[in-house]
N, C-alpha and C. Protein backbone atom coordinates (compact mmCIF):
# COMPACT_ATOMS: atom_id res chain seq x y z
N UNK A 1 0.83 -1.19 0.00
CA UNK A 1 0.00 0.00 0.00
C UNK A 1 0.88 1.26 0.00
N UNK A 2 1.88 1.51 0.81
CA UNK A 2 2.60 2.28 0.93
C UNK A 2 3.67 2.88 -0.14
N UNK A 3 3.78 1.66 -1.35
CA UNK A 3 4.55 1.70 -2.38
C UNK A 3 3.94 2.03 -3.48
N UNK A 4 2.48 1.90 -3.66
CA UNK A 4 1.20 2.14 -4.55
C UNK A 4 1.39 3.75 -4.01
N UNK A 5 1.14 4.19 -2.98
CA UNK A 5 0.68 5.71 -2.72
C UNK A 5 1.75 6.63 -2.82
N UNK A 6 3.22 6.34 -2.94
CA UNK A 6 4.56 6.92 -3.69
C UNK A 6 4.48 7.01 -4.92
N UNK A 7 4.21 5.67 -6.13
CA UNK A 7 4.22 5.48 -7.26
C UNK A 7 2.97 6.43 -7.81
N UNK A 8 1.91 6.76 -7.00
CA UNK A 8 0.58 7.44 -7.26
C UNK A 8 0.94 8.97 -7.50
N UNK A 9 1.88 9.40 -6.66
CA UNK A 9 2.13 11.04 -5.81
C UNK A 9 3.69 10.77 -7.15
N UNK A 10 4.64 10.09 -7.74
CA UNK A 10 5.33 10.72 -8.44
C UNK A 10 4.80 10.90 -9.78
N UNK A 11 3.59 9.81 -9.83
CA UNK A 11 3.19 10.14 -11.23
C UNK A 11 2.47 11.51 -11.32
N UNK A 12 1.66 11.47 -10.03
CA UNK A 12 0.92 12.79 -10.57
C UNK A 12 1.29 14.22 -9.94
N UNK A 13 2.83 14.07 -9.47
CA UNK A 13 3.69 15.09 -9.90
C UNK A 13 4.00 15.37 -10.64
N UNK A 14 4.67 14.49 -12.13
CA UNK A 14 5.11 14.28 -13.06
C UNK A 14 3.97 15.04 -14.21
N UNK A 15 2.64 14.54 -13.81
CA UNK A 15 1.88 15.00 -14.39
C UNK A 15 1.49 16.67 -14.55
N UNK A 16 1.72 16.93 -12.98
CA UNK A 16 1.28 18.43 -13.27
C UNK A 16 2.64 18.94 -13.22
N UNK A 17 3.91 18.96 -14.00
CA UNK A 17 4.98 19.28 -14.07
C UNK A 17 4.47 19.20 -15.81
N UNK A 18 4.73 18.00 -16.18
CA UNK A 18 4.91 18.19 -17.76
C UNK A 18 3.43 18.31 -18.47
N UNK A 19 2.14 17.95 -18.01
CA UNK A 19 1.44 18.32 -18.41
C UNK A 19 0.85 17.43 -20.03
N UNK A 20 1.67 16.57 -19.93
CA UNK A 20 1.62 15.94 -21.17
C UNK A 20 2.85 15.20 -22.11
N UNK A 21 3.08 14.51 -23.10
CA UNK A 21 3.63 13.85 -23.67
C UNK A 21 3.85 13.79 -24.89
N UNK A 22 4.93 13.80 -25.74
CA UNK A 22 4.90 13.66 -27.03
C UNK A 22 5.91 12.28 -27.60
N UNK A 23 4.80 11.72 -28.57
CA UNK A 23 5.79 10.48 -29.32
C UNK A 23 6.07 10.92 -30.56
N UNK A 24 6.92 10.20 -31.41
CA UNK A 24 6.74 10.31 -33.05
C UNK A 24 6.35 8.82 -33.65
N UNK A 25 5.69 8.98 -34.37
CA UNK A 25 5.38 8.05 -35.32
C UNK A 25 5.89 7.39 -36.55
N UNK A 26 6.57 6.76 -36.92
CA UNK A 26 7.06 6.51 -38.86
C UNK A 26 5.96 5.53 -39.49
N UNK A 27 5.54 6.64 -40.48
CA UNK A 27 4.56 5.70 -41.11
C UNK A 27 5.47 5.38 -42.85
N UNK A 28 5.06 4.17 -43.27
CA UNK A 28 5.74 4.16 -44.59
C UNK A 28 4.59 4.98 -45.53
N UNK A 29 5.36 5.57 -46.29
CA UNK A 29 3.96 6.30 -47.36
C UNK A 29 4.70 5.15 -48.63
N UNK A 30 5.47 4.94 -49.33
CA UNK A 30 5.56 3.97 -50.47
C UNK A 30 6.68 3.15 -50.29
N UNK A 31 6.86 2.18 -51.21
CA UNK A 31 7.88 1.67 -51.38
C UNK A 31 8.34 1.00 -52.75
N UNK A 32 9.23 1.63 -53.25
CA UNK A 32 9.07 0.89 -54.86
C UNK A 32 10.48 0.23 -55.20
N UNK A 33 10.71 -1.14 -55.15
CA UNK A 33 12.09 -1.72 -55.19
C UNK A 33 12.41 -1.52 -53.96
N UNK A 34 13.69 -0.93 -53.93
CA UNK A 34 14.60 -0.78 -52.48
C UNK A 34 14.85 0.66 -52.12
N UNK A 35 13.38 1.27 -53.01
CA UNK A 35 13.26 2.46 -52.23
C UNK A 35 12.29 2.87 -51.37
N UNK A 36 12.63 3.73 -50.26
CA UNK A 36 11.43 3.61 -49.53
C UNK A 36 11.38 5.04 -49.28
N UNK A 37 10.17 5.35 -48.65
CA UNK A 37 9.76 6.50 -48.11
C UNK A 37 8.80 6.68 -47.42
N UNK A 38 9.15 7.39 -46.17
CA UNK A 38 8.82 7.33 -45.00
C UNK A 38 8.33 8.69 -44.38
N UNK A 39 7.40 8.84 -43.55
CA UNK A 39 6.97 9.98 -43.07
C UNK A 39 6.87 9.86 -41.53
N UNK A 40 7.71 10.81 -40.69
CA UNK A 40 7.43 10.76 -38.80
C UNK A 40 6.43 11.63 -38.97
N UNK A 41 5.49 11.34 -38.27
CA UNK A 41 4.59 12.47 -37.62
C UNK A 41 4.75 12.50 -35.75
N UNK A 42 4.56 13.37 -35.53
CA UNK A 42 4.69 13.71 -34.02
C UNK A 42 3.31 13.75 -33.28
N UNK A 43 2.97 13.18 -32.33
CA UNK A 43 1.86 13.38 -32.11
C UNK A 43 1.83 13.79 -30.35
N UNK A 44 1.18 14.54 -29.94
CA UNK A 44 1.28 14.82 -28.46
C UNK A 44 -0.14 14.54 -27.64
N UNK A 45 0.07 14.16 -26.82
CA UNK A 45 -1.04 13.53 -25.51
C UNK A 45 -0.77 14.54 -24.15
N UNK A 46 -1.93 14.97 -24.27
CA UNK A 46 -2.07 16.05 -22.80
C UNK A 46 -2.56 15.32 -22.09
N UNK A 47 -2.17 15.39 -20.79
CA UNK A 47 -2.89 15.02 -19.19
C UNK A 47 -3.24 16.40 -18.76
N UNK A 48 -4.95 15.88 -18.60
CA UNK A 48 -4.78 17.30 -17.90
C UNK A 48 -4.12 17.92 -16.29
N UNK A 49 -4.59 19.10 -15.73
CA UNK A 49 -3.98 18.86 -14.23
C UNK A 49 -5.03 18.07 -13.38
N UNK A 50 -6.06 18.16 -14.00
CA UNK A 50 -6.78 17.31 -12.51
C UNK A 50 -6.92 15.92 -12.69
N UNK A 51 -6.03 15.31 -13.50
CA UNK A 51 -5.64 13.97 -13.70
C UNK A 51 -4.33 13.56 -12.67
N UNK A 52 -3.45 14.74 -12.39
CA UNK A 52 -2.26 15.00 -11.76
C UNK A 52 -2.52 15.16 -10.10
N UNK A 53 -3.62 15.68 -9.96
CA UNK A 53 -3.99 16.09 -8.69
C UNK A 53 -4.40 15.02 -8.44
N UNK A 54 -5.41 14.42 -8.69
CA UNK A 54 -6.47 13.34 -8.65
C UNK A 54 -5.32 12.15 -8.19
N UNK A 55 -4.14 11.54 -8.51
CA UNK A 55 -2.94 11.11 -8.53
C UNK A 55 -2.39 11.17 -6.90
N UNK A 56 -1.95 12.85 -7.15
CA UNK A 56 -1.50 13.37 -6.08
C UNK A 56 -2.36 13.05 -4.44
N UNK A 57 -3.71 12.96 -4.88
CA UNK A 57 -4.53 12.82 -3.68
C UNK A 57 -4.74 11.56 -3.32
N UNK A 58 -4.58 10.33 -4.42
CA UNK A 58 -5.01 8.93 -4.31
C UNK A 58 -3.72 8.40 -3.68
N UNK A 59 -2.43 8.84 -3.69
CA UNK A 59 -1.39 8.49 -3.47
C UNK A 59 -1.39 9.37 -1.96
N UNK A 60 -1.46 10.31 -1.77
CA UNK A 60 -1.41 10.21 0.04
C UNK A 60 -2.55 9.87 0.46
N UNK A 61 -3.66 9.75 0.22
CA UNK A 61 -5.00 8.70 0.92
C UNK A 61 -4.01 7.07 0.84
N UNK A 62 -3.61 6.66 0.03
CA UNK A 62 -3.13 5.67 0.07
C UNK A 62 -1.89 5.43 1.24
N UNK A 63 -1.23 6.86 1.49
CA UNK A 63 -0.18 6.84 2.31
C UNK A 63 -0.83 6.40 3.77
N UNK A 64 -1.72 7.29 3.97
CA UNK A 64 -2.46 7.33 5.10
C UNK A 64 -3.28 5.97 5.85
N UNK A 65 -3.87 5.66 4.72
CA UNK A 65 -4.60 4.79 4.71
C UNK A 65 -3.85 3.13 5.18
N UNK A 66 -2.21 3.46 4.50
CA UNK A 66 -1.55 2.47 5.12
C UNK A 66 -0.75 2.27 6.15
N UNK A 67 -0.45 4.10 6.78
CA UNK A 67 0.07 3.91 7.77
C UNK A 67 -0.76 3.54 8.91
N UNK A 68 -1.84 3.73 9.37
CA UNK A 68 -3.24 3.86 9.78
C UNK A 68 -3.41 2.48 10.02
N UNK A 69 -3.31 1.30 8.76
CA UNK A 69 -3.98 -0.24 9.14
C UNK A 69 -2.97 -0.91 9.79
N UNK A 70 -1.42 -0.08 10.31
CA UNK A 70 -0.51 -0.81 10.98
C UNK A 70 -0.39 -0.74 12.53
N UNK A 71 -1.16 0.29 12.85
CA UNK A 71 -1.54 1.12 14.24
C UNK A 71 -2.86 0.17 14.86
């Protein structure tokens, strides 16, 4: 429990720090013989912040919650 509610609180630090993510993609557009051609596109994924918070809060309820069932 205690390791769940750390892993919870860095992600959704992480979250409201970067706010989001970007990958690239390679898609092939043709290929004719042993030539090829290729296109990256970039694509980006937002988290919003109350995905980050929401995180932030499940991860110390979780802190709590486990220091609490050892008492």
């Amino acid at each position: 429990m205690k390791s769940l509610g750390i892993i919870l609180i860095v992600i959704g630090v992480l979250a409201l720090a970067y706010q989001g993510f970007t990958y690239t993609q390679t898609k092939q557009v043709a290929k004719i013989g042993s030539l090829e051609i290729n296109n990256q596109e970039q694509h980006t994924v937002w988290v919003p912040p109350v995905v980050g918070g929401a995180c932030v809060v499940a991860g110390a309820a979780s802190l709590a919650l486990g220091r609490r069932s050892k008492f």
